[in-house]
N, C-alpha and C. Protein backbone atom coordinates (compact mmCIF):
# COMPACT_ATOMS: atom_id res chain seq x y z
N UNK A 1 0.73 8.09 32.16
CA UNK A 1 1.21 8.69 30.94
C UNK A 1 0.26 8.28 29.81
N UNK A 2 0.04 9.60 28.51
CA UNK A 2 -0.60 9.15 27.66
C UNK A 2 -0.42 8.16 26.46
N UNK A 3 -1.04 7.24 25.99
CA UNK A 3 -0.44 7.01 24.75
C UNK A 3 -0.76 7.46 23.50
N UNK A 4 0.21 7.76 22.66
CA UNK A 4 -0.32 8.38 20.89
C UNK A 4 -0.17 7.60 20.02
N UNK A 5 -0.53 7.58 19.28
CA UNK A 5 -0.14 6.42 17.77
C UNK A 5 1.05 7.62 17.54
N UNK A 6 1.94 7.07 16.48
CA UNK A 6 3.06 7.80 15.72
C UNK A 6 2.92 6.72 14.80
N UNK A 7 3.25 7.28 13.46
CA UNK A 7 3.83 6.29 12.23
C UNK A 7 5.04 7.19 12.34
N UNK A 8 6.33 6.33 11.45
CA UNK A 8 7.46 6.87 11.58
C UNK A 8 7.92 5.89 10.20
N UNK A 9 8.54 6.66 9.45
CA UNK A 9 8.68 6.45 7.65
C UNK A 9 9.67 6.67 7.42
N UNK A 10 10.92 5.53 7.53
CA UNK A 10 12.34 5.21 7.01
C UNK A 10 12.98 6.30 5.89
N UNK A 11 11.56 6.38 4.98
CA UNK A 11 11.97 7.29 3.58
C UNK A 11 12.09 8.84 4.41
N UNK A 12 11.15 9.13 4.54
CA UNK A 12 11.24 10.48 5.83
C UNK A 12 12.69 11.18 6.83
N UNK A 13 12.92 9.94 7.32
CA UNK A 13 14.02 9.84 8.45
C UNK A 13 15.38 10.00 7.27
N UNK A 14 14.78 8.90 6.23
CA UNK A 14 16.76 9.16 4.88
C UNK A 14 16.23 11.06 4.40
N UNK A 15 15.00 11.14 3.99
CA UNK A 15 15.43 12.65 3.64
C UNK A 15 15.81 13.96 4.35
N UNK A 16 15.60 13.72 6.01
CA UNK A 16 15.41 14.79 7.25
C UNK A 16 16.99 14.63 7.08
N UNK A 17 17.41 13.39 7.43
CA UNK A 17 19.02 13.16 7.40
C UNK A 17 19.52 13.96 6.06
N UNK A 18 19.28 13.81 4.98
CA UNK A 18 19.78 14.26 3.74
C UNK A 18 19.98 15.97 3.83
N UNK A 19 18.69 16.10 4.29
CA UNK A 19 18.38 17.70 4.21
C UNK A 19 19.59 18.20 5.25
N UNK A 20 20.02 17.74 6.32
CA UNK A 20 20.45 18.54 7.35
C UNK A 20 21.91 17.79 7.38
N UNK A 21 22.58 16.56 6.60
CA UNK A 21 23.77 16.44 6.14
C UNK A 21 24.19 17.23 5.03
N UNK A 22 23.85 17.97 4.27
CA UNK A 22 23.75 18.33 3.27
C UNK A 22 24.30 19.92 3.61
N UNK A 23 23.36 20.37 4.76
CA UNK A 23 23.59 21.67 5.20
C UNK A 23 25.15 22.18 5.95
N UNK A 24 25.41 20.46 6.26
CA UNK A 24 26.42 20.37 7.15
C UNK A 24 27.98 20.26 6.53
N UNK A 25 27.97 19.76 5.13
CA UNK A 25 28.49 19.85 4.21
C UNK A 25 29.35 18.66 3.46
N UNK A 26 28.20 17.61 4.14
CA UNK A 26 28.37 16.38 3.55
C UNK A 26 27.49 15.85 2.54
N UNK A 27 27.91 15.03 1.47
CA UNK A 27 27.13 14.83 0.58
C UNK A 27 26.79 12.91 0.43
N UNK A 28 25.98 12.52 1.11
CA UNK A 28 25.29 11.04 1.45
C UNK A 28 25.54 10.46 0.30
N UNK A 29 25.01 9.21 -0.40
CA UNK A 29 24.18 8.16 -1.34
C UNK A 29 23.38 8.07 -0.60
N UNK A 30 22.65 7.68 -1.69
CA UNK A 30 21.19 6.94 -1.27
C UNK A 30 21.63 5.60 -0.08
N UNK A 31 22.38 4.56 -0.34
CA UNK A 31 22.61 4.15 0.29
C UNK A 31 23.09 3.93 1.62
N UNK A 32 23.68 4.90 1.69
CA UNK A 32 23.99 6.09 3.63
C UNK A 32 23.14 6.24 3.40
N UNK A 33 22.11 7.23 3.40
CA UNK A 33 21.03 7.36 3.81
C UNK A 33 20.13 6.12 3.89
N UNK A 34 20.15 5.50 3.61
CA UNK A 34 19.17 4.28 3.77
C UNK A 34 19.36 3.06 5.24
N UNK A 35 21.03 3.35 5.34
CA UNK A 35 21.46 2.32 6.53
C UNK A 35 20.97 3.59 7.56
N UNK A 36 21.59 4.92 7.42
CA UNK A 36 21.04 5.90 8.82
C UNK A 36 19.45 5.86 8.94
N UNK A 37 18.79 5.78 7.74
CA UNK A 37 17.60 5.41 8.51
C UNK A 37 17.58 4.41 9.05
N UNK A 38 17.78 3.34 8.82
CA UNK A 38 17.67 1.59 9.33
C UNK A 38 17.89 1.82 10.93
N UNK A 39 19.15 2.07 11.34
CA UNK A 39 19.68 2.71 12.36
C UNK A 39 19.09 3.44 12.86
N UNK A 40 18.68 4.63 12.57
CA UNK A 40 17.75 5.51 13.47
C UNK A 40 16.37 4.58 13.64
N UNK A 41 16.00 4.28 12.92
CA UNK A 41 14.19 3.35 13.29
C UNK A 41 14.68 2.24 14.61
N UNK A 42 15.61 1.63 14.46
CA UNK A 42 16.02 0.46 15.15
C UNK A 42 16.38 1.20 16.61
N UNK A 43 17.22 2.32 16.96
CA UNK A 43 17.61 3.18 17.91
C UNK A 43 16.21 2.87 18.66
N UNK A 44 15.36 4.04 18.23
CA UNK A 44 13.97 4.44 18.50
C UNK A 44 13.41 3.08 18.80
N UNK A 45 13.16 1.89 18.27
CA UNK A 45 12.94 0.20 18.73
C UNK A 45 13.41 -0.13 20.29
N UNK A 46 14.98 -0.12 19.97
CA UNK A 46 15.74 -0.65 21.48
C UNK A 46 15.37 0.27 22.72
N UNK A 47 15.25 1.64 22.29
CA UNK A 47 15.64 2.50 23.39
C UNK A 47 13.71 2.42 23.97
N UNK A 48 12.29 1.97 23.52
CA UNK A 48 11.36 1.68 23.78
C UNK A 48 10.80 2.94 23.90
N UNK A 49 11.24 3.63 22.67
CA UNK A 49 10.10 4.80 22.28
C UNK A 49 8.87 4.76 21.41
N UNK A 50 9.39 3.58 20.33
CA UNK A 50 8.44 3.18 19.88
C UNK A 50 8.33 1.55 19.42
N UNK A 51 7.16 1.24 18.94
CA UNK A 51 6.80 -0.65 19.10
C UNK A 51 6.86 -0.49 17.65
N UNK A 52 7.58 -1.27 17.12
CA UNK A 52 7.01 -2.01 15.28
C UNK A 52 5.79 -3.01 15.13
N UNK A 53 5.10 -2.44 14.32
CA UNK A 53 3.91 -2.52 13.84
C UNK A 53 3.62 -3.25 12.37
N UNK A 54 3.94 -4.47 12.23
CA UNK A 54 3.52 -4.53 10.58
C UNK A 54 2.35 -4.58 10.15
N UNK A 55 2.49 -3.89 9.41
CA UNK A 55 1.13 -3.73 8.57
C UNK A 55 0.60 -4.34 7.29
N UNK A 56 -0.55 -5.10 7.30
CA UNK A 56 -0.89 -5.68 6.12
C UNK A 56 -1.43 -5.01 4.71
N UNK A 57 -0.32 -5.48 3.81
CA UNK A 57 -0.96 -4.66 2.69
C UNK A 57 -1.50 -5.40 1.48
């Protein structure tokens, strides 16, 4: 199997969520959105789709 780099961006994951709760006819905080991202990045961690990477800035 191949491997790819992916970056994957917490802020990204709260607005995809926002956009498509929104449609659904719920209305988030920032703060829901911020734990569903936490949660979704961490999912994607355990389940070994993807590795965390820190990066020096």
């Amino acid at each position: 199997m191949r491997e790819i780099e992916v970056f994957i961006d917490t802020e990204e994951i709260a607005e995809f969520f926002f956009h498509e709760l929104v449609k659904r006819g719920y209305v988030p905080t920032e703060e829901e959105l911020e734990e569903i991202a936490d949660i979704t990045f961490e999912y994607l961690i355990n389940k070994s789709i993807i590795d965390e990477e820190v990066q020096d800035e």
